[in-house]
Protein backbone atom coordinates (compact mmCIF):
# COMPACT_ATOMS: atom_id res chain seq x y z
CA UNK A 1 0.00 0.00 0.00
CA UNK A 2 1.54 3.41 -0.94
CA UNK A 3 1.46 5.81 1.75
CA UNK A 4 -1.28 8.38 2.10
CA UNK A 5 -1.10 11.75 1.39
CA UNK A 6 -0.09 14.49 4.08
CA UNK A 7 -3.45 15.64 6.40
CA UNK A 8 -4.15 15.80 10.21
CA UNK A 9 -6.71 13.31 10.13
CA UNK A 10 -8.75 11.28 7.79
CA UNK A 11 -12.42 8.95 7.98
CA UNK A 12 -12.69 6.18 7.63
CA UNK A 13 -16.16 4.55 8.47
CA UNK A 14 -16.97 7.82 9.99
CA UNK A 15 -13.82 7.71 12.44
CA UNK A 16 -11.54 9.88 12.57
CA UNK A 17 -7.55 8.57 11.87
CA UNK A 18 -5.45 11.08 13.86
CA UNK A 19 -1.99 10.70 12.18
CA UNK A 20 -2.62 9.13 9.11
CA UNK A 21 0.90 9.06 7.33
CA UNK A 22 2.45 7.52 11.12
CA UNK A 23 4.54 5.06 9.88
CA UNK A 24 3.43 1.70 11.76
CA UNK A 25 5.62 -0.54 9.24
CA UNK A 26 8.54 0.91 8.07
CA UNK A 27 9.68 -0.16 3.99
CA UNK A 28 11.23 -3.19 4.46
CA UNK A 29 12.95 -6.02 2.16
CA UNK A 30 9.66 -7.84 2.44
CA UNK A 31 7.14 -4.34 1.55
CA UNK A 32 6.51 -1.09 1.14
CA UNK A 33 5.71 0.94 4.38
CA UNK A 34 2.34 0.97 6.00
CA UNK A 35 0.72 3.69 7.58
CA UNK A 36 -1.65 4.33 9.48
CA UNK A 37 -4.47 4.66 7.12
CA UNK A 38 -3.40 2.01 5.30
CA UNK A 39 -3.73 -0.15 8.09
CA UNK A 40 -7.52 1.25 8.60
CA UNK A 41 -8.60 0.82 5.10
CA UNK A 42 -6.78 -2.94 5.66
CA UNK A 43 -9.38 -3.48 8.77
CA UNK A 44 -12.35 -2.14 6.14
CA UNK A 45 -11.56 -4.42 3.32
CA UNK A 46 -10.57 -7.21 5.82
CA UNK A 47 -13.84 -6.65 8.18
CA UNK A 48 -16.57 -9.18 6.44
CA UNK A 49 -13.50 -12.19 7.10
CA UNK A 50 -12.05 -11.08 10.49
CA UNK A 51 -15.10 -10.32 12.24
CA UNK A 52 -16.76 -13.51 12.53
CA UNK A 53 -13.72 -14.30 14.79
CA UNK A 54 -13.45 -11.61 17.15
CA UNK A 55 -17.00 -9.94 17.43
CA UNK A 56 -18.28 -10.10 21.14
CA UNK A 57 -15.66 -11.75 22.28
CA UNK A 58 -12.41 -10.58 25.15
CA UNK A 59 -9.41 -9.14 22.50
CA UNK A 60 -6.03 -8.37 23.45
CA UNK A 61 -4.24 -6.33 21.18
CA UNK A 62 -0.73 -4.97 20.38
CA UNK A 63 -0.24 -1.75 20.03
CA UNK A 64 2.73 0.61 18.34
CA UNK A 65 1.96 4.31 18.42
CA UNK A 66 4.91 5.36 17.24
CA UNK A 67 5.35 2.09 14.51
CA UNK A 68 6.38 -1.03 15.14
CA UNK A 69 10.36 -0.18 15.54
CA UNK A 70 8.97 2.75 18.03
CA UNK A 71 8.53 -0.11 20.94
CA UNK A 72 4.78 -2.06 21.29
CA UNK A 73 2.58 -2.94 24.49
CA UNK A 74 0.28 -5.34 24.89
CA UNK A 75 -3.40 -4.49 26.02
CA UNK A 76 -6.65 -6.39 27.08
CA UNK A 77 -8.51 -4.10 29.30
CA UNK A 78 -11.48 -1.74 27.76
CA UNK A 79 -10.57 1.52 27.00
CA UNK A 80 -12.99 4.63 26.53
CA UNK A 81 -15.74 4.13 23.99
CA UNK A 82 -14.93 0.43 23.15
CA UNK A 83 -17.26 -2.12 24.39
CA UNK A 84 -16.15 -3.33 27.55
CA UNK A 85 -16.86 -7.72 28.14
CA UNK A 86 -16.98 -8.61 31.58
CA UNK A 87 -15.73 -11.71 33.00
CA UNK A 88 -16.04 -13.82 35.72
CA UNK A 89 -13.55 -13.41 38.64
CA UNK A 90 -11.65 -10.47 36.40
CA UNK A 91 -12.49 -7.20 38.22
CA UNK A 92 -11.96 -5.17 35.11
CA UNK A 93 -13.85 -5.71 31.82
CA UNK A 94 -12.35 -6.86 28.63
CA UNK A 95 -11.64 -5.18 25.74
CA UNK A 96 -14.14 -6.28 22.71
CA UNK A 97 -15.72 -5.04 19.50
CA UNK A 98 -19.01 -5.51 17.53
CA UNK A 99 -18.44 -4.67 14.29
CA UNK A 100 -16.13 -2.77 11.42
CA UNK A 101 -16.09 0.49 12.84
CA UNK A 102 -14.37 -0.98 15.75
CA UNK A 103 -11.86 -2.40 13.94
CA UNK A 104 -11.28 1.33 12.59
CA UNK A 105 -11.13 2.29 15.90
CA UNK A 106 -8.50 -0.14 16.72
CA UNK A 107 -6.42 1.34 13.74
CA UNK A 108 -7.10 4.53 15.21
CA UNK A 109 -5.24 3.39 18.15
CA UNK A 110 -2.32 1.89 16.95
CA UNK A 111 -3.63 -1.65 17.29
CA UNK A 112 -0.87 -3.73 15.18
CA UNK A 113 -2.20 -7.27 16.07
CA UNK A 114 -5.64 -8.39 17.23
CA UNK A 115 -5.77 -11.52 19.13
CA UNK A 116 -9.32 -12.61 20.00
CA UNK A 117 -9.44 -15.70 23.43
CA UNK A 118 -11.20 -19.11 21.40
CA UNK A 119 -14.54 -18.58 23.25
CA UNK A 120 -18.16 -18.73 21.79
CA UNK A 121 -19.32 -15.45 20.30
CA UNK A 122 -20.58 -13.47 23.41
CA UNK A 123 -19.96 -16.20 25.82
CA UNK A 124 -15.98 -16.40 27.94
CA UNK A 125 -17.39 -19.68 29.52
CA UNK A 126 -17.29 -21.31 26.78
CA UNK A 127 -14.70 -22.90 24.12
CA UNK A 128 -15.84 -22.57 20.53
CA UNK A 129 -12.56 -24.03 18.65
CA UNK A 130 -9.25 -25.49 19.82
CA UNK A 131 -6.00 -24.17 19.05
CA UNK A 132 -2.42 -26.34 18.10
CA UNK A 133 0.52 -23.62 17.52
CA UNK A 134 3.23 -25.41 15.47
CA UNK A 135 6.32 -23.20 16.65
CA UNK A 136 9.59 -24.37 15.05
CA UNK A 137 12.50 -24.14 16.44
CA UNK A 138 14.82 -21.26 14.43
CA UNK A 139 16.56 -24.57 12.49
CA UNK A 140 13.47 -26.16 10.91
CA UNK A 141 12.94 -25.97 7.87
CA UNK A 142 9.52 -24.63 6.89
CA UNK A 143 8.62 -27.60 5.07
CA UNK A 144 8.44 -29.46 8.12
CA UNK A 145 6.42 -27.53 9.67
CA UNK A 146 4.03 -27.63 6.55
CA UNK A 147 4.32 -31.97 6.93
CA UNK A 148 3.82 -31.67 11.26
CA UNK A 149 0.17 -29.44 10.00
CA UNK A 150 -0.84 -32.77 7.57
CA UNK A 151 0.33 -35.17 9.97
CA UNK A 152 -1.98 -33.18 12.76
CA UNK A 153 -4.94 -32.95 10.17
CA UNK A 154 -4.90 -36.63 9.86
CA UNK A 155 -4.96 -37.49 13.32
CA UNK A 156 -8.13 -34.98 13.86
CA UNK A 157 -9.69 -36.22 11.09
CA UNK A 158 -9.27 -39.88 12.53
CA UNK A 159 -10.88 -38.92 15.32
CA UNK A 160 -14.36 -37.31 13.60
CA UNK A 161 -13.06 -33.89 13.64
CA UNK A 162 -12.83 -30.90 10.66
CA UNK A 163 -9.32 -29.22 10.85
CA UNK A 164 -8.91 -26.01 9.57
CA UNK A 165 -4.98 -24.33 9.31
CA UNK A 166 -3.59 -21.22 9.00
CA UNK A 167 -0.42 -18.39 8.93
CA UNK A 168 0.19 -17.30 11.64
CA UNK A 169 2.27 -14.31 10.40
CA UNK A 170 5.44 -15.67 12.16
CA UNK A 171 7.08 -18.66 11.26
CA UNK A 172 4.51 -21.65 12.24
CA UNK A 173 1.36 -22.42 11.31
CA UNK A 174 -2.28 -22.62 13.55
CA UNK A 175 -4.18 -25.79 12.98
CA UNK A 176 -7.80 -25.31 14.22
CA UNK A 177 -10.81 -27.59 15.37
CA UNK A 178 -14.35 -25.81 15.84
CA UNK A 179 -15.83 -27.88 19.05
CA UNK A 180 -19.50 -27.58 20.52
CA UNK A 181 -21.67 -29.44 22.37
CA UNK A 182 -20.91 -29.40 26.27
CA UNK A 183 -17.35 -29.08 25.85
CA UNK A 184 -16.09 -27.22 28.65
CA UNK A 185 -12.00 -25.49 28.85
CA UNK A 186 -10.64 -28.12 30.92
CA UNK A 187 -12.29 -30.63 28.12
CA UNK A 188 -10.39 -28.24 25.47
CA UNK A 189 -6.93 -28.04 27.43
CA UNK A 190 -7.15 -31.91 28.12
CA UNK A 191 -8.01 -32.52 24.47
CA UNK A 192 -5.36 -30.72 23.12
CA UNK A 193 -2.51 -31.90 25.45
CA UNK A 194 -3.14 -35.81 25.20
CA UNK A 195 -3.07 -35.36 21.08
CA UNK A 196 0.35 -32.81 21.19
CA UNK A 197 1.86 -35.43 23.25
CA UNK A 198 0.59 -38.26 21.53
CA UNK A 199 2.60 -36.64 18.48
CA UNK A 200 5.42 -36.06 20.61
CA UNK A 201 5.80 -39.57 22.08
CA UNK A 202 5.29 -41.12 18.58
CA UNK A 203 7.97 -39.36 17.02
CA UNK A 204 10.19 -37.42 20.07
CA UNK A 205 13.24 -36.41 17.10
CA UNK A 206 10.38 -33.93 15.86
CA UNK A 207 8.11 -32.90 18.44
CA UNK A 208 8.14 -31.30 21.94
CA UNK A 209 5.14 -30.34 24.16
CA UNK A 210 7.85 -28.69 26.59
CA UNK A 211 8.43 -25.12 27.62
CA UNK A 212 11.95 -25.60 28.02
CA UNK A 213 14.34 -23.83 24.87
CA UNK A 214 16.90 -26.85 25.45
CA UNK A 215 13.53 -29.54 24.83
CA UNK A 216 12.82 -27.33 21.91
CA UNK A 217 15.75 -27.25 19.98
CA UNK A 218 15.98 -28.71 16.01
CA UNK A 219 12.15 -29.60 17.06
CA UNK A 220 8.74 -28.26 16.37
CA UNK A 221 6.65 -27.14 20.06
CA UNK A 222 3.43 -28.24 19.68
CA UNK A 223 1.87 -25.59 22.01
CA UNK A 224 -1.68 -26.70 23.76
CA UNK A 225 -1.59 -24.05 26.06
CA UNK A 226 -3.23 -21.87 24.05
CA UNK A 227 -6.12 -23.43 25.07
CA UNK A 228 -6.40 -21.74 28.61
CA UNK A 229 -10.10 -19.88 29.05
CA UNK A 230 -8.49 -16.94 29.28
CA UNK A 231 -5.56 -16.89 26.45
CA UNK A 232 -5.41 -15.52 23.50
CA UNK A 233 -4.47 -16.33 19.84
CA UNK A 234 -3.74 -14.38 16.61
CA UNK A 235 -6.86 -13.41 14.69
CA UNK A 236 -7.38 -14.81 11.46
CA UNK A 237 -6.49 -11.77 9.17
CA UNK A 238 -4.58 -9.73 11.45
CA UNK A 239 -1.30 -8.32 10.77
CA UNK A 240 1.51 -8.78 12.98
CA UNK A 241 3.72 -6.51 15.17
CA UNK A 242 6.66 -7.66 12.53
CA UNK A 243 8.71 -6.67 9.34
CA UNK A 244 6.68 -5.92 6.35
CA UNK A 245 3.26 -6.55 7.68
CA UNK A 246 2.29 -10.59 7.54
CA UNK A 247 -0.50 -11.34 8.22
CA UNK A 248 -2.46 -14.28 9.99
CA UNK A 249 -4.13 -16.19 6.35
CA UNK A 250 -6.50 -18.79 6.55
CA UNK A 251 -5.73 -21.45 4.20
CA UNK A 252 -7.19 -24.53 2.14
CA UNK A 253 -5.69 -27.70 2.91
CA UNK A 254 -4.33 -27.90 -0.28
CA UNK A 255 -2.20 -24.57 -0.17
CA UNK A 256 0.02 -26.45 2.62
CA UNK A 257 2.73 -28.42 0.48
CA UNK A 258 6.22 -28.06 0.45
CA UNK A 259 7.17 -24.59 -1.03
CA UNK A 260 4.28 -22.68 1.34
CA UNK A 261 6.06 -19.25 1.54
CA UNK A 262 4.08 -17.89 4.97
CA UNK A 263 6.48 -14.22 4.19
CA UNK A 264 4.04 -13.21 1.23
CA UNK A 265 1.37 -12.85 2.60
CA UNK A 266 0.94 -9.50 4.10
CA UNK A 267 -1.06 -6.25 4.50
CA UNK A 268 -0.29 -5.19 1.31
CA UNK A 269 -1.03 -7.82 -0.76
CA UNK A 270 -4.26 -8.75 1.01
CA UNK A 271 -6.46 -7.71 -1.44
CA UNK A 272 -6.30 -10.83 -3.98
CA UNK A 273 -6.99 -12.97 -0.94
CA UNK A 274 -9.92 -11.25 0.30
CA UNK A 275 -11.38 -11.80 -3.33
CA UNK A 276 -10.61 -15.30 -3.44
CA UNK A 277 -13.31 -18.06 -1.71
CA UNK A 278 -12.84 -18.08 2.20
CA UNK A 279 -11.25 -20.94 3.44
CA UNK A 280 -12.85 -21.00 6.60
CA UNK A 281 -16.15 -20.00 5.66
CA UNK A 282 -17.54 -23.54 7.20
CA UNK A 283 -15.55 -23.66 10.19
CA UNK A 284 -18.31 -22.31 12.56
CA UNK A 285 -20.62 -25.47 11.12
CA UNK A 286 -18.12 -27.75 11.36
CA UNK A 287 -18.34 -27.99 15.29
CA UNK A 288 -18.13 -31.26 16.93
CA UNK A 289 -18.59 -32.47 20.69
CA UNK A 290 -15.60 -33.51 21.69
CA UNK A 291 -17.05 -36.75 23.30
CA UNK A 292 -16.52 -38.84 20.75
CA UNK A 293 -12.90 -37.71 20.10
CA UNK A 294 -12.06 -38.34 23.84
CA UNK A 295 -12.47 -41.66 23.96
CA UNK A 296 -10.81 -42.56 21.25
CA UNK A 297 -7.69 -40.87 22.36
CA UNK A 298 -6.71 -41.29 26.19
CA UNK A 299 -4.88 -38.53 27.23
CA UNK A 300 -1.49 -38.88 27.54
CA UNK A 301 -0.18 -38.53 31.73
């Protein structure tokens, strides 16, 4: 996106962008700088896709007022004028948003990376999808990390379940189940850690469920502990905090092969993607109880 032209502020959905040439991505080998407006016309085109993920729901976000070389901080609380989700046993509400013009609004301030918790739409007590972060160490090739997603989508699929993947704007990839029924967070947590460490006991030279950076090295962390009630994962469609402006893309199943290049997809050249059929269009309707799926996999001690 080429940068805007020179004026105090500018609308966008009827709010107003204070700043609208700020820098928030500088040029980089990967892009062209992105401002500020860019990044709220991004949220406007983006909106229809990203919303069904994050409306109603507790947000954190990371913001960079002065760009994302300036220094970022993380926030989760409700500021003034956003809508403001409480939660049980948090004193302060959570920040949340119900529609495009809060996505604007978190352009307006800065917001660099919007990362909705997994929870039903307008409901924290409950888990709506189930999260496995494939984080490779800094020596894996991506490749691997595209064959550790297929291996992962066969295992769910074994089990009854409809995996979904995507970028995450980094260097791994997110492979997601939609889950319904009565499935509560310790069902979701439990879930997630006896399959991760299923994968990790099967084949120990290539996975880890551990913490530890020693546990972790030339291997790819299956994280599980992103499916905590009240933690948070990167939106599908948000940019991140990081050179040039990837962003968090949704993918079909058969877009992860060898040769997957995660680096080009990015704020900029969004706009094919959002014209191109939505991957995850049918992951709400996909939900499945988890029931099933339990019993068939005992989790692992």
């Amino acid at each position: 996106m080429a940068p805007s032209k020179s004026a105090s502020s500018q609308k966008v959905l009827g709010i107003s962008i204070g700043h609208p040439d700020k820098v928030l991505w500088p040029k980089s080998k990967f892009g062209a700088a992105v401002t500020k407006l860019d990044l709220a016309r991004y949220y406007t085109a983006a909106a229809e896709r990203m919303l069904p993920h994050v409306v109603q729901r507790p947000i954190s976000i990371v913001r960079a007022p002065d760009g994302i070389t300036g220094g970022t901080f993380f926030q989760r609380h409700a500021m003034a004028g956003a809508l403001a989700i409480r939660v049980r046993g948090q004193n302060k509400p959570f920040l949340g948003i119900v529609g495009a013009r809060g996505l604007v609004a978190l352009a307006q301030a800065a917001a660099v990376e919007i990362q909705p918790w997994a929870c039903a739409k307008a409901d924290p007590e409950r888990p709506a999808r189930i999260v496995f972060d494939l984080d490779p160490a800094p020596s894996v090739p991506f490749d691997r990390v595209v064959e550790a997603a297929n291996e992962l989508r066969v295992r769910l699929t074994d089990l009854g379940l409809a995996p979904f993947v995507k970028t995450t704007g980094g260097k791994g990839l997110h492979v997601v189940i939609a889950v319904g029924g009565t499935t509560s967070w310790a069902d979701a947590k439990t879930f997630a850690k006896a399959l991760a460490s299923a994968m990790a006991r099967d084949e120990p030279g290539l996975y880890t469920t551990s913490v530890a950076k020693a546990a972790r090295r030339g291997k790819i962390y299956i994280d599980y502990l992103r499916n905590d009630r009240m933690a948070s994962t990167i939106a599908p469609w948000s940019p991140r905090a990081r050179p040039g402006a990837p962003i968090a893309v949704p993918l079909s199943w058969r877009q992860v092969r060898h040769g997957l290049d995660p680096h080009r997809f990015t704020v900029a050249t969004a706009g094919h993607l959002l014209r191109k059929p939505d991957p995850w269009a049918t992951l709400a309707k996909s939900a499945r109880s988890l029931t099933a799926a339990m019993k068939k996999l005992q989790p692992a001690e």
